[in-house]
Each structure stands twice: as C-alpha cells, then as structure tokens.
C-alpha atoms as a PDB file:
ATOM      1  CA  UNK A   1       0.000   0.000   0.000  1.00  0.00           C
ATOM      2  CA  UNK A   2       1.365   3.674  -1.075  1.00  0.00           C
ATOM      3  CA  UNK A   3       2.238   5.653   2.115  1.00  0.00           C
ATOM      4  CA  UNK A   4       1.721   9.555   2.089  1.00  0.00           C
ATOM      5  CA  UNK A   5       3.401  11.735   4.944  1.00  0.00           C
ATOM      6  CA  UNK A   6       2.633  15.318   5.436  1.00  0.00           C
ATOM      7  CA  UNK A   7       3.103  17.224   8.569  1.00  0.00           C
ATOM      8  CA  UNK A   8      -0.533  17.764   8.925  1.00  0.00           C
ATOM      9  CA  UNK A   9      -1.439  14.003   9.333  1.00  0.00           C
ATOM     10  CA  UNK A  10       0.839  14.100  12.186  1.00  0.00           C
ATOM     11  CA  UNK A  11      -0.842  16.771  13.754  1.00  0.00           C
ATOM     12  CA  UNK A  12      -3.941  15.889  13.150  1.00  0.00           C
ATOM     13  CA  UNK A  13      -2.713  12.655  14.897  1.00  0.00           C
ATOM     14  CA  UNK A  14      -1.246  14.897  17.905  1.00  0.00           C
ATOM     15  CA  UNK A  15      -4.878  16.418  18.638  1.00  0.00           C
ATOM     16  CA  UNK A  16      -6.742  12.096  19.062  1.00  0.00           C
ATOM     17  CA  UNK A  17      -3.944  12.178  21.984  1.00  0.00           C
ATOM     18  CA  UNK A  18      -6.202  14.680  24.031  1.00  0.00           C
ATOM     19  CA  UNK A  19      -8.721  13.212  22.421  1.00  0.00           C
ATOM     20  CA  UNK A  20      -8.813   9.618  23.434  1.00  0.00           C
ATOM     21  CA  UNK A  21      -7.486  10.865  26.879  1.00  0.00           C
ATOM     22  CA  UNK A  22     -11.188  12.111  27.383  1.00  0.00           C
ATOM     23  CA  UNK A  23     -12.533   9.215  25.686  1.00  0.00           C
ATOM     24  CA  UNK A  24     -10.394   6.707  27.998  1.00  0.00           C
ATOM     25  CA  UNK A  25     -11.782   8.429  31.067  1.00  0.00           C
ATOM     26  CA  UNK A  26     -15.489   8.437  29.751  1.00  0.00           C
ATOM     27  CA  UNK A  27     -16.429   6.739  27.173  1.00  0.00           C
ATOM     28  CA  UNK A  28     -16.765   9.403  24.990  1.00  0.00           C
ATOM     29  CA  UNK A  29     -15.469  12.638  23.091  1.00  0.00           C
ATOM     30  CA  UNK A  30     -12.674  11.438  21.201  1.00  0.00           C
ATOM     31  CA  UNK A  31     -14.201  12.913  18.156  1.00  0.00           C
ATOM     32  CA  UNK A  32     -15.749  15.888  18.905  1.00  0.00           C
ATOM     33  CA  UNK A  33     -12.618  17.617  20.863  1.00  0.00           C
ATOM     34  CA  UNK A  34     -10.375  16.615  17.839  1.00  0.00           C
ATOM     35  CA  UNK A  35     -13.675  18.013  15.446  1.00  0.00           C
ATOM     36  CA  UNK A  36     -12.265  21.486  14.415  1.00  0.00           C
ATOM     37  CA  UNK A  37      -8.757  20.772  13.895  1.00  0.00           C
ATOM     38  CA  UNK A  38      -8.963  17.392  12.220  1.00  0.00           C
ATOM     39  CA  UNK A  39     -11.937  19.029   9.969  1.00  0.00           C
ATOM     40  CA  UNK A  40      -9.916  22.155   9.344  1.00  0.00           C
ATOM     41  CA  UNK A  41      -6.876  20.489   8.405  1.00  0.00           C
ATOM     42  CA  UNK A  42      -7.857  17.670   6.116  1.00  0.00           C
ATOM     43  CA  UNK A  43     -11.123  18.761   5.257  1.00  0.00           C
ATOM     44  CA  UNK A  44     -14.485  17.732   6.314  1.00  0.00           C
ATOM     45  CA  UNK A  45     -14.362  15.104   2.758  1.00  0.00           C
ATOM     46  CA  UNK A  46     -11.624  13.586   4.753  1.00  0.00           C
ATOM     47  CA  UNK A  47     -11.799  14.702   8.022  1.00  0.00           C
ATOM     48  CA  UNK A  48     -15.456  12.823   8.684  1.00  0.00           C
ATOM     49  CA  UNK A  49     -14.536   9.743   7.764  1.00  0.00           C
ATOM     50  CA  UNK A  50     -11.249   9.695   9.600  1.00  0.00           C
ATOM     51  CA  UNK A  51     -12.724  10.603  12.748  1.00  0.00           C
ATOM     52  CA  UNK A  52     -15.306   7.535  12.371  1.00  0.00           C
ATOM     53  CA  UNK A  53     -12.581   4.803  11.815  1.00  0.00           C
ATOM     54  CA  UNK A  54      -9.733   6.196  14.089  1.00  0.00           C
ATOM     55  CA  UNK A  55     -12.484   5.384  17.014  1.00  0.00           C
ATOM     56  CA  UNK A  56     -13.104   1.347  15.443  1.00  0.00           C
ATOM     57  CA  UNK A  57     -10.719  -0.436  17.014  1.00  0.00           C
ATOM     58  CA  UNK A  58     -10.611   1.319  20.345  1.00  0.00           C
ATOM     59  CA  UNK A  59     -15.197   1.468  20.611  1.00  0.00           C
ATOM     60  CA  UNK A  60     -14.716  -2.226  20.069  1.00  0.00           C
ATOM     61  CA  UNK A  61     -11.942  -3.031  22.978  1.00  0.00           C
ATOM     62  CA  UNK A  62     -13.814  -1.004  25.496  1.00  0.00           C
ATOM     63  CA  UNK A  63     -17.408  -2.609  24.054  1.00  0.00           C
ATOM     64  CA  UNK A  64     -16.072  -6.547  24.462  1.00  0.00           C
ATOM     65  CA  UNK A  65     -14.410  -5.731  27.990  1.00  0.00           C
ATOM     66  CA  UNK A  66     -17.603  -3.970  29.600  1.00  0.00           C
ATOM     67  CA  UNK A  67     -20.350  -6.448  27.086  1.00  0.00           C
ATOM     68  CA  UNK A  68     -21.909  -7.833  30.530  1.00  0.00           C
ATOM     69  CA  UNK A  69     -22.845  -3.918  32.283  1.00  0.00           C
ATOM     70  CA  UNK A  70     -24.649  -2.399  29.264  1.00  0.00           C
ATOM     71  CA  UNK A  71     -28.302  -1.697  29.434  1.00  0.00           C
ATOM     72  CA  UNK A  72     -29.655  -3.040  26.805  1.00  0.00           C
ATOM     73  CA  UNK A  73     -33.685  -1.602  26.520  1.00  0.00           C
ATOM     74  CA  UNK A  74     -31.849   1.969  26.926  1.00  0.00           C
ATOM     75  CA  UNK A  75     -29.433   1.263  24.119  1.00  0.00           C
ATOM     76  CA  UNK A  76     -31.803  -0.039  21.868  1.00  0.00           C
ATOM     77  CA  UNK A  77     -34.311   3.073  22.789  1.00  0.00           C
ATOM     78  CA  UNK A  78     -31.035   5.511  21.553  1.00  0.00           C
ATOM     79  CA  UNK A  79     -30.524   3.538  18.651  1.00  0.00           C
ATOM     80  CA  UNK A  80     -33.832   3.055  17.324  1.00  0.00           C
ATOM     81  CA  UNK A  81     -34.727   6.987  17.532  1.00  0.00           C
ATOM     82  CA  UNK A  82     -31.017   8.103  16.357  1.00  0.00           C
ATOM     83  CA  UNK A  83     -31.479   6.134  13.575  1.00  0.00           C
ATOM     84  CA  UNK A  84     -33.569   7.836  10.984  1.00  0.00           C
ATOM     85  CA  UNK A  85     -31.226  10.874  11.793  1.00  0.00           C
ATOM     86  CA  UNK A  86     -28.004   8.967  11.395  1.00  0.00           C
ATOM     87  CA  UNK A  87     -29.781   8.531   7.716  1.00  0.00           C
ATOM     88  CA  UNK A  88     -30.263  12.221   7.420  1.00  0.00           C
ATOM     89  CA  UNK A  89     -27.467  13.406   8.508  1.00  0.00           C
ATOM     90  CA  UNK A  90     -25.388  10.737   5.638  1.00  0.00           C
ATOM     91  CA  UNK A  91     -27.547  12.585   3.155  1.00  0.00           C
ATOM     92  CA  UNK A  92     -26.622  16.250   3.934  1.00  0.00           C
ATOM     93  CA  UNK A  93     -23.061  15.109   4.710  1.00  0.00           C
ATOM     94  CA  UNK A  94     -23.001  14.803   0.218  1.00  0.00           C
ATOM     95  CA  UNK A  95     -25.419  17.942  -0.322  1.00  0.00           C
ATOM     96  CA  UNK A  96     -23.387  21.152   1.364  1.00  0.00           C
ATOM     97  CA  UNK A  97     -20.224  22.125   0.282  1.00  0.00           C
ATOM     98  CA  UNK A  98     -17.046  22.012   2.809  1.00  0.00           C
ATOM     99  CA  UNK A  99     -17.119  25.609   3.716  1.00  0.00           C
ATOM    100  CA  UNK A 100     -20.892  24.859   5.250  1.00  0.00           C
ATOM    101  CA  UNK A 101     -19.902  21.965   6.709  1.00  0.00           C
ATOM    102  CA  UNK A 102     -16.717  23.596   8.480  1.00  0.00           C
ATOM    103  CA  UNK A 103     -19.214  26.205   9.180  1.00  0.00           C
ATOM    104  CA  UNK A 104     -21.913  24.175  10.880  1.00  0.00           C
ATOM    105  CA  UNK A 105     -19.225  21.997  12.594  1.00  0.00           C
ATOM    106  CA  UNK A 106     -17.587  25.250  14.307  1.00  0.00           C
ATOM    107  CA  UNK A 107     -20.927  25.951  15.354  1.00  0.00           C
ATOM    108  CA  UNK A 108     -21.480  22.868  17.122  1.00  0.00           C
ATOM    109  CA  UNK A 109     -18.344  22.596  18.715  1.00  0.00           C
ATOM    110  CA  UNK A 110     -18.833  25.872  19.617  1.00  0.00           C
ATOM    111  CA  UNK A 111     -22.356  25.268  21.766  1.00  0.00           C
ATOM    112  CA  UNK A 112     -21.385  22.118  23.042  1.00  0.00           C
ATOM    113  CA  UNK A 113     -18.052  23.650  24.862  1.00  0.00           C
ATOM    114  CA  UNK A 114     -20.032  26.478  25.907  1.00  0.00           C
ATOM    115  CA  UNK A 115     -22.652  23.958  27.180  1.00  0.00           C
ATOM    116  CA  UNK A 116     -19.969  22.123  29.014  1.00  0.00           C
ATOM    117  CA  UNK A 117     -17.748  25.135  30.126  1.00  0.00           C
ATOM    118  CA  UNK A 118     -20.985  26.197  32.077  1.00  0.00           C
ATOM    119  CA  UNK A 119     -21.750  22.773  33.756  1.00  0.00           C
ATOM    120  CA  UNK A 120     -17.958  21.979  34.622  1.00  0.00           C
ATOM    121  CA  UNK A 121     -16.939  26.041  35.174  1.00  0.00           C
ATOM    122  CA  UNK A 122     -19.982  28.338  35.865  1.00  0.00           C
ATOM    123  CA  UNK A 123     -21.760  25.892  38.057  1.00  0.00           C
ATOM    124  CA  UNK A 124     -19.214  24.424  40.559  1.00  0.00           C
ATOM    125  CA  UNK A 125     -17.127  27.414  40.695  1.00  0.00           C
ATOM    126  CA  UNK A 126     -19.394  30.922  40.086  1.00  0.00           C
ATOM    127  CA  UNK A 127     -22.740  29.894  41.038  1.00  0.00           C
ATOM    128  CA  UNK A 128     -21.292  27.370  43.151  1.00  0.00           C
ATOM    129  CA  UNK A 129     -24.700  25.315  42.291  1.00  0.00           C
ATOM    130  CA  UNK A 130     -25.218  21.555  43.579  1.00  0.00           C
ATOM    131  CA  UNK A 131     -26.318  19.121  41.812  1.00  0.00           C
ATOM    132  CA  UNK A 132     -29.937  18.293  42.912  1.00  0.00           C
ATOM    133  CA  UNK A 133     -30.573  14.851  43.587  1.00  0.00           C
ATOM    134  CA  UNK A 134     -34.684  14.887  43.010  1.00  0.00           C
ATOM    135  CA  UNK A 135     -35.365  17.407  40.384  1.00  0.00           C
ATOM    136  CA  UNK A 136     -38.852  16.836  38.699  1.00  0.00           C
ATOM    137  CA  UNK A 137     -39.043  15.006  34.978  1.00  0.00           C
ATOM    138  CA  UNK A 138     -41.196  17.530  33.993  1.00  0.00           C
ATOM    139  CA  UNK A 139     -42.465  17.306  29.642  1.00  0.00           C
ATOM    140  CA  UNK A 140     -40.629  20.127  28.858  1.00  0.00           C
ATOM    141  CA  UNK A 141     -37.311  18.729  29.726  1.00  0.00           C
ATOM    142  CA  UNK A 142     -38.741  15.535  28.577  1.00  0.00           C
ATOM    143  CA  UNK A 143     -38.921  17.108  25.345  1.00  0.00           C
ATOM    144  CA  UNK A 144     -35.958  18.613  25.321  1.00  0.00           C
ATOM    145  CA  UNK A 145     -34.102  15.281  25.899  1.00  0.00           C
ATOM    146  CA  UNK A 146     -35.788  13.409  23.023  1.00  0.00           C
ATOM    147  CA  UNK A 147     -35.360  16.610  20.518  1.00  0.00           C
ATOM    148  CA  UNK A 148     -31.303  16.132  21.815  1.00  0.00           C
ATOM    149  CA  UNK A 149     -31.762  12.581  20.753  1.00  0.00           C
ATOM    150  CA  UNK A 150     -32.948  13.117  17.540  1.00  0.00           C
ATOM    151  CA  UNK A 151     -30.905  15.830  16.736  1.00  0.00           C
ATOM    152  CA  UNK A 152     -27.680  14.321  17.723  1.00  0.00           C
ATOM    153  CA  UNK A 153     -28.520  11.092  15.319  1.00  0.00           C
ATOM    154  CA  UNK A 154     -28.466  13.878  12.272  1.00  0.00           C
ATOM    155  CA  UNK A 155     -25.362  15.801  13.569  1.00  0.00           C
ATOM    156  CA  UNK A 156     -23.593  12.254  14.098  1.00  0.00           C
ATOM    157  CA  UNK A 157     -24.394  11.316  10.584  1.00  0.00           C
ATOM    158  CA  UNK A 158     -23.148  13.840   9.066  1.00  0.00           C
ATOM    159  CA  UNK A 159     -20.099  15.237  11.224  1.00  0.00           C
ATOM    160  CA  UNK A 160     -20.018  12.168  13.521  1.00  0.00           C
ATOM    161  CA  UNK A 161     -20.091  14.665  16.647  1.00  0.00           C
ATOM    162  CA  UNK A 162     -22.969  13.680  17.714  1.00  0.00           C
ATOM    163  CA  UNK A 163     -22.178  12.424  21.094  1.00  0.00           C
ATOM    164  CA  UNK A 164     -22.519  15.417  23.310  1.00  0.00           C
ATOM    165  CA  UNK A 165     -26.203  16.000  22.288  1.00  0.00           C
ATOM    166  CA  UNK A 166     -27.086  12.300  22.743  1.00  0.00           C
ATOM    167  CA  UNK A 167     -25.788  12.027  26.104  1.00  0.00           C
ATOM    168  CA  UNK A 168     -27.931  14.763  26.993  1.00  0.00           C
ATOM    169  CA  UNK A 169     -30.483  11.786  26.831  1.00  0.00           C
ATOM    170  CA  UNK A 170     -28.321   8.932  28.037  1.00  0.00           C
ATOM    171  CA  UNK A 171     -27.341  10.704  31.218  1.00  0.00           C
ATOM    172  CA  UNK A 172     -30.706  10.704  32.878  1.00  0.00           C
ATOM    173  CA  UNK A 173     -31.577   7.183  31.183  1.00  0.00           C
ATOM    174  CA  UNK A 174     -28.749   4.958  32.734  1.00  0.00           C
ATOM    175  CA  UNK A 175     -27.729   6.619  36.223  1.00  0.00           C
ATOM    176  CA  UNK A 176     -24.945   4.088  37.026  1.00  0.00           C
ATOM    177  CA  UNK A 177     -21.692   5.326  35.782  1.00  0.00           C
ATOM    178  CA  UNK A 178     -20.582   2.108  34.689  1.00  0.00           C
ATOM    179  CA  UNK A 179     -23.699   1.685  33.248  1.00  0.00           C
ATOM    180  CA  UNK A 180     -23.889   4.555  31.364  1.00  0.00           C
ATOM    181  CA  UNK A 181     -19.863   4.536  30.065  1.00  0.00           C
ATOM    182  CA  UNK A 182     -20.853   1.017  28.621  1.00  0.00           C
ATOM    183  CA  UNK A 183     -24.230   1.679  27.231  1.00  0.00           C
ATOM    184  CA  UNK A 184     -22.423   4.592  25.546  1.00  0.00           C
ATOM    185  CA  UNK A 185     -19.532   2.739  23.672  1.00  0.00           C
ATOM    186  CA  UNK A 186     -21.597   0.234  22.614  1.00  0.00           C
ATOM    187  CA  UNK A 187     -23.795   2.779  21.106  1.00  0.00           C
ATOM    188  CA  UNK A 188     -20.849   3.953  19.388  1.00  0.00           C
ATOM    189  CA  UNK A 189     -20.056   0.691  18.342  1.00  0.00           C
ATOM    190  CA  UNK A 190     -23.309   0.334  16.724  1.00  0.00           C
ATOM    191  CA  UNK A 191     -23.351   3.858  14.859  1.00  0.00           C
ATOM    192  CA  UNK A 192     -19.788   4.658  13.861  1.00  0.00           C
ATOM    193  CA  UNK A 193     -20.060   0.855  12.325  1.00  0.00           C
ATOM    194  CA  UNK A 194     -23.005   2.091  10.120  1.00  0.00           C
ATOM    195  CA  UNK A 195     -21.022   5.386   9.675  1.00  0.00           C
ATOM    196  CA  UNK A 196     -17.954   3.407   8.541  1.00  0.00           C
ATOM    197  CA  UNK A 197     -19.269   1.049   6.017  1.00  0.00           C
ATOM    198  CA  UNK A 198     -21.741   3.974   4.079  1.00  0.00           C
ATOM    199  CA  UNK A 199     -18.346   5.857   4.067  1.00  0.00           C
ATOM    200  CA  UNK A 200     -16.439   2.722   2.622  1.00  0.00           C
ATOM    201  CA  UNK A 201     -19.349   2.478   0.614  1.00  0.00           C
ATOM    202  CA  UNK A 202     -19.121   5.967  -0.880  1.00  0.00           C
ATOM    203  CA  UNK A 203     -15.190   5.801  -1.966  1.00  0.00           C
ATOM    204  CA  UNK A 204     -14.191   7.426   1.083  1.00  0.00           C
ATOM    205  CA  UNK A 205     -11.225   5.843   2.269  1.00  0.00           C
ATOM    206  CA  UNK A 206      -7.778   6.822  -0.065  1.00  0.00           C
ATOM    207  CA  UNK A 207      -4.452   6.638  -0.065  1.00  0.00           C
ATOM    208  CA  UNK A 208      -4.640   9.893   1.973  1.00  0.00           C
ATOM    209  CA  UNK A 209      -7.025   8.895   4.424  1.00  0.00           C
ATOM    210  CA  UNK A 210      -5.567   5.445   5.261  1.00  0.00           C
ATOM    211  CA  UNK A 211      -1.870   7.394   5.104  1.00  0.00           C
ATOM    212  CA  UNK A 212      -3.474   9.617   8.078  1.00  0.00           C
ATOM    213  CA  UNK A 213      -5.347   6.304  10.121  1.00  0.00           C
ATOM    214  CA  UNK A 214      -1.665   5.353  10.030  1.00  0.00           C
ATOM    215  CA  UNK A 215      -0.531   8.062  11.767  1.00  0.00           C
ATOM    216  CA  UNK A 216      -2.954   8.900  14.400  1.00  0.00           C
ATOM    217  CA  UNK A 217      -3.980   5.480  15.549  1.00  0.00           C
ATOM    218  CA  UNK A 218      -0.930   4.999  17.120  1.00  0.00           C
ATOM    219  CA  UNK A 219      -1.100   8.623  18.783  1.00  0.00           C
ATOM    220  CA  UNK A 220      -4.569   8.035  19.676  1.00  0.00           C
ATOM    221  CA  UNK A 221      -3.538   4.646  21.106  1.00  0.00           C
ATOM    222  CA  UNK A 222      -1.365   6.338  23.921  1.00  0.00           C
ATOM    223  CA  UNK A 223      -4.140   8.552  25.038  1.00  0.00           C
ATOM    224  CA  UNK A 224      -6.411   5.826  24.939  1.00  0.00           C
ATOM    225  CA  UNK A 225      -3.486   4.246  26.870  1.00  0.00           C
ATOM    226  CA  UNK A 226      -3.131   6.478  29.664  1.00  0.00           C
ATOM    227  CA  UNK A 227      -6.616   7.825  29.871  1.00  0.00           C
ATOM    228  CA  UNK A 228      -7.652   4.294  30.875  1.00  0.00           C
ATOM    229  CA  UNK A 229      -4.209   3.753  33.153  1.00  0.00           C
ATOM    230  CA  UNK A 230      -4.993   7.229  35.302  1.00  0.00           C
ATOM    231  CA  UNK A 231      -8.704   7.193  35.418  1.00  0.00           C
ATOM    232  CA  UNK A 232      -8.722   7.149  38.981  1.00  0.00           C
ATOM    233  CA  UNK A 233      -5.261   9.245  39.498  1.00  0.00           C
ATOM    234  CA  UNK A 234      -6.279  12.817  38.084  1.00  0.00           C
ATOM    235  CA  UNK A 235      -8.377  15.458  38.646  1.00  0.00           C
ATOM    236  CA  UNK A 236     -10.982  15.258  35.415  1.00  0.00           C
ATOM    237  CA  UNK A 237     -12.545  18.254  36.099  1.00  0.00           C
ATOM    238  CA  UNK A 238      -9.856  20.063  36.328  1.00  0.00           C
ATOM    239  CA  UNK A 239      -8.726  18.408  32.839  1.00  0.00           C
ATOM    240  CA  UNK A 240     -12.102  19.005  31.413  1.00  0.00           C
ATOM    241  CA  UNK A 241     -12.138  22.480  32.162  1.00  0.00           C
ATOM    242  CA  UNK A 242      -9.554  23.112  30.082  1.00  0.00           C
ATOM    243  CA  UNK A 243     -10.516  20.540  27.348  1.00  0.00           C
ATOM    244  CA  UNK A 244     -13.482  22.886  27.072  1.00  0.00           C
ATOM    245  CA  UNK A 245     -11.480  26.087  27.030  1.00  0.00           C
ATOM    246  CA  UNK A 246      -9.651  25.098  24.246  1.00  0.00           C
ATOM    247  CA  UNK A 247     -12.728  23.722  22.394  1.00  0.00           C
ATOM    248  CA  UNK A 248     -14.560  26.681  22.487  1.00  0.00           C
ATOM    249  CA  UNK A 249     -11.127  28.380  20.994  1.00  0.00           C
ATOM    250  CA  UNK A 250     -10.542  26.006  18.321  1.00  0.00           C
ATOM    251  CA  UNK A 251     -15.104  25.647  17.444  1.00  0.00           C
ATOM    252  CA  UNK A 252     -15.317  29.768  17.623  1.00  0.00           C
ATOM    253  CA  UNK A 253     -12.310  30.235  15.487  1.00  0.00           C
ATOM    254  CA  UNK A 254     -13.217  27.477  12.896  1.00  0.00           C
ATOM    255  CA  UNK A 255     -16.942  28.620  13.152  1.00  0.00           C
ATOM    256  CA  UNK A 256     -16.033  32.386  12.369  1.00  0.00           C
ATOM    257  CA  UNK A 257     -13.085  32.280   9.948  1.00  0.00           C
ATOM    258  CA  UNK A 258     -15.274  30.421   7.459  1.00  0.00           C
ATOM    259  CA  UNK A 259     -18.568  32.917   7.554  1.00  0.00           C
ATOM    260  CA  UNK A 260     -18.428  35.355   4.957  1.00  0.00           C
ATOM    261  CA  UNK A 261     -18.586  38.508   6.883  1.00  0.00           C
ATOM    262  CA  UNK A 262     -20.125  41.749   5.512  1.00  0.00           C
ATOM    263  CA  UNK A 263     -19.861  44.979   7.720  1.00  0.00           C
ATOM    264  CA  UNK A 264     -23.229  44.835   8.939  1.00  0.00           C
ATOM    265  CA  UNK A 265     -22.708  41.312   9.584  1.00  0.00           C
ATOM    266  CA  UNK A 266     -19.700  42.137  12.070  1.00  0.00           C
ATOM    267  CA  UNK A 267     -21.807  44.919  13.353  1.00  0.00           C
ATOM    268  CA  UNK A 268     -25.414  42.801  14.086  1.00  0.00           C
ATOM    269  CA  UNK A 269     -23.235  39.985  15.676  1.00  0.00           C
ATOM    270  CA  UNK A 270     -21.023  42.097  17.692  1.00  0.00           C
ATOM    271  CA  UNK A 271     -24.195  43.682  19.473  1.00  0.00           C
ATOM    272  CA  UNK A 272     -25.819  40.629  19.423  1.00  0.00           C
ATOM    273  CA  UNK A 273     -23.341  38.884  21.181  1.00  0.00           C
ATOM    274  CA  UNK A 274     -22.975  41.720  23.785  1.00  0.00           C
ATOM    275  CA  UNK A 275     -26.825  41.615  24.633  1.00  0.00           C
ATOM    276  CA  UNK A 276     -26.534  37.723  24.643  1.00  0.00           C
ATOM    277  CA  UNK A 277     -23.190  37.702  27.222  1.00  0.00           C
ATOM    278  CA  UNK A 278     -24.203  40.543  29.186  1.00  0.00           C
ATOM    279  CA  UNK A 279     -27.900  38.898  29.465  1.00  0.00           C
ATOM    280  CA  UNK A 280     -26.271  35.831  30.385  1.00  0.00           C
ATOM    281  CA  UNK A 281     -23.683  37.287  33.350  1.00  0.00           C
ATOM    282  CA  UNK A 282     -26.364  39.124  35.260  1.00  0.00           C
ATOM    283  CA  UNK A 283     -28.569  35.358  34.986  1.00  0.00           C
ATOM    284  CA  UNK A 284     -25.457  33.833  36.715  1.00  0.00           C
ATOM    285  CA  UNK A 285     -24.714  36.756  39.357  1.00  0.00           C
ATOM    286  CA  UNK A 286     -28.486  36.857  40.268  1.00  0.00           C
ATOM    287  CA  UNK A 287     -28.200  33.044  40.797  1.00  0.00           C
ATOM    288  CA  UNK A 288     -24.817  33.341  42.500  1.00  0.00           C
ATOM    289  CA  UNK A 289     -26.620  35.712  45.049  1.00  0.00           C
ATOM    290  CA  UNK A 290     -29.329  33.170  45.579  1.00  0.00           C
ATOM    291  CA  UNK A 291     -26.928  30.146  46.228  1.00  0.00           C
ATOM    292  CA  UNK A 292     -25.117  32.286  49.039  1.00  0.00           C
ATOM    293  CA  UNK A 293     -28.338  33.337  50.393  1.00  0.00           C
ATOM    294  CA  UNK A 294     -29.658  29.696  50.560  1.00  0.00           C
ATOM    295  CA  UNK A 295     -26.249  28.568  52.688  1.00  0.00           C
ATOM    296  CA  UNK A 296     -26.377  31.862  54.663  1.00  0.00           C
ATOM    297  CA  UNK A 297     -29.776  30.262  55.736  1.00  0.00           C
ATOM    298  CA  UNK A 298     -28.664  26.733  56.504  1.00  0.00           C
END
C-alpha cells in the first residue's frame, strides 16, 4: 500500500492524543474535541470519515471488555430513535459544500463547549450550584431530551459529533456510571459501524485517508493508553475544564473564519453577542446571590 506523509497528518494525529485521553476516562469525546482541527486540516471530505474509523478499534476493545454492564432496553431506545437521523445526517453530509460543513461543525463545537464550560466552570465554581438529587421530569425537559436525541442522530451522521447532544439523553436514562460509560460505547459501536461502512461504501477511504489512520492510531492509542491507566489518578474536572477552554477556541475560530462577513454582519453579531453575554452574566450573578443566600440560611 502507497504511504503519504505530510506534517498535517501528524498533527492531526497529535490532537486524538487529548482526544482519546477524554474518551479513555469516559467513554466518549474522542471525536468531537479533535472536530475542528482534524476538519480544518484535512477537510471535512476527509476529516469525517477519519474521525469515524480512528475510534473502530478502540469502541470495540472497550465494548467486548464492559459487554456484561450495558443496558440493553436503553441502548436499543437511543438507537432506534437516532437512527432515521443517522440517515439524514449521511444525506446532507453529500449535499453542502465544505465551507458549510466547516461552518456548521464550528458551530457545534462551539455550543457544546459552551454547554460544558458552564456545567464543569460556571456551576461548581461561580454559582457554586449543587447538583440536585430529586429534580422533577417535567415534559418540557422531557422534550428537550428526546429533541437532543434526535438531533444528535443527524449531527452524528453527518459530522459524527454527535455524542454530546445524545448524552444529553443517556445521562438521565442509565444513572450508574458504569452503566452509562458502557451503554455509551456500545452505542458507538453500533453507529460509527453504520457510519464506517456507508463511508467505505461511498469511496471514502484513499491513499490519503488510510496514510493519516496510520498516523494517528498509534497517537490516539497512547491517550487511549493512559486515559484508561490514570482514570482514577487525576483530577478530570480540572482536565475538562480546560478541554473545554480550548474547544470553544478552536469551534469559535473554525466557526467564524469560514462565515463570509459583511460589515453589517460584524456589526449585528457584535451587538448581538454583547446583549446575549451581558444577558447571560447578570442570569449567573443573580443566581450566584441566591446560592449564598440559601447557605447563609442553613
């Protein structure tokens, strides 16, 4: 088989190490934290694909090991209502062009670190919010959970970054952590399987691509490696703070350098973004006030 080297296979291949740190710890990320860069530097044609089979080998180590603590009904609920958008999602993978897919995919990365930057940052250390044990399932955030669901299906079959939005779901189906890390891979097992043969099936893998899989998997293999060796030796949070951090950078910057501006453009999202922030801060001061309140009381 004809080898290709170039220096951005390599770091492409540098980014799965953070990558499959995250995914060695939980289950899941791998893809999503490597998104922008491995999209941005070979191209979502290329990038999509490689980010499906990089995961193969690893999704199917951690599925055999944990096979007897999955929950079954809950992972054949995710599958069967991720499914018609995994279909979806394949089809408008082929209908936009690269710079709206780098576009869309900046903007995804872009709300999911900002979703998880609030829940790992805002939260514990601003707000300084607990997490409430017997919160109320009411239909709205029933709704909500479901509309993650289904929306995560398309965005994982067409980006394969799915995961975020469909743990949204997963996390209040399966409370035991085992459980849930489990139930997760081998949902990943199951959909980056489909993912990987339509790609085959659409002449996806090249000389290129496979050049790149030779790279990375190796890379990705040590922060599988060590992921899995220190999950009970570091301070995740701490490591998913800043995991975040630099997801947001790397989303917003792929998100914005591929929009073609206009000056009103600039102008309408520069105030918008102001009002949205600034709206935003005073929610989590007045809540901040509320939480000291509430332990001024006890």
């Amino acid at each position: 088989m004809e080898f290709i080297y170039k220096l951005d296979y390599l770091l492409v291949g540098l980014m799965q190490v953070i990558g499959f740190f995250v995914q060695g710890t939980t289950g899941f990320g791998c893809t999503v934290i490597a998104a922008a860069v491995t999209n941005g530097l070979l191209g979502t044609t290329m990038g999509v694909p490689y980010g499906t089979a990089i995961t193969i080998p690893f999704l199917y180590y951690l599925a055999i090991k944990g096979r007897e603590d999955i929950s079954w009904k809950d992972l054949a609920k995710i599958v069967a209502l991720c499914a018609p958008g995994i279909l979806i999602g394949q089809y408008l993978f082929y209908q936009i062009s690269p710079q709206t897919a780098k576009i869309l995919i900046g903007a995804m990365v872009t709300v999911i670190a900002v979703m998880n930057l609030h829940k790992h940052v805002i939260k514990p250390l601003i707000i300084k919010d607990a997490d409430e044990e017997d919160v109320a399932d009411t239909l709205p955030k029933r709704i909500f959970r479901y509309g993650c669901l289904i929306l995560g299906g398309i965005v994982h079959g067409a980006f394969n970054i799915g995961g975020p939005l469909i743990t949204v779901y997963t996390l209040e189906a399966v409370k035991d952590k085992k459980k849930f890390r489990n139930t997760m891979t081998m949902l990943w097992v199951v959909l980056n399987t489909w993912n990987l043969f339509n790609q085959h099936q659409n002449g996806a893998f090249t000389t290129e691509l496979n050049s790149a899989l030779l790279i990375g998997l190796p890379l990705a293999g040590i922060g599988f490696y060590f992921g899995m060796r220190f999950l009970e030796k570091i301070n995740r949070e701490q490591f998913l703070r800043i995991v975040y951090v630099v997801l947001l950078l790397i989303g917003a910057n792929m998100l914005l350098s591929n929009i073609p501006w206009t000056a009103d453009m600039k102008m309408i999202s520069l105030v918008g973004a102001v009002l949205v922030i600034g709206s935003y801060a005073l929610n989590v001061m007045k809540k901040r006030k509320v939480n000291f309140a509430k332990l001024q009381a006890n």
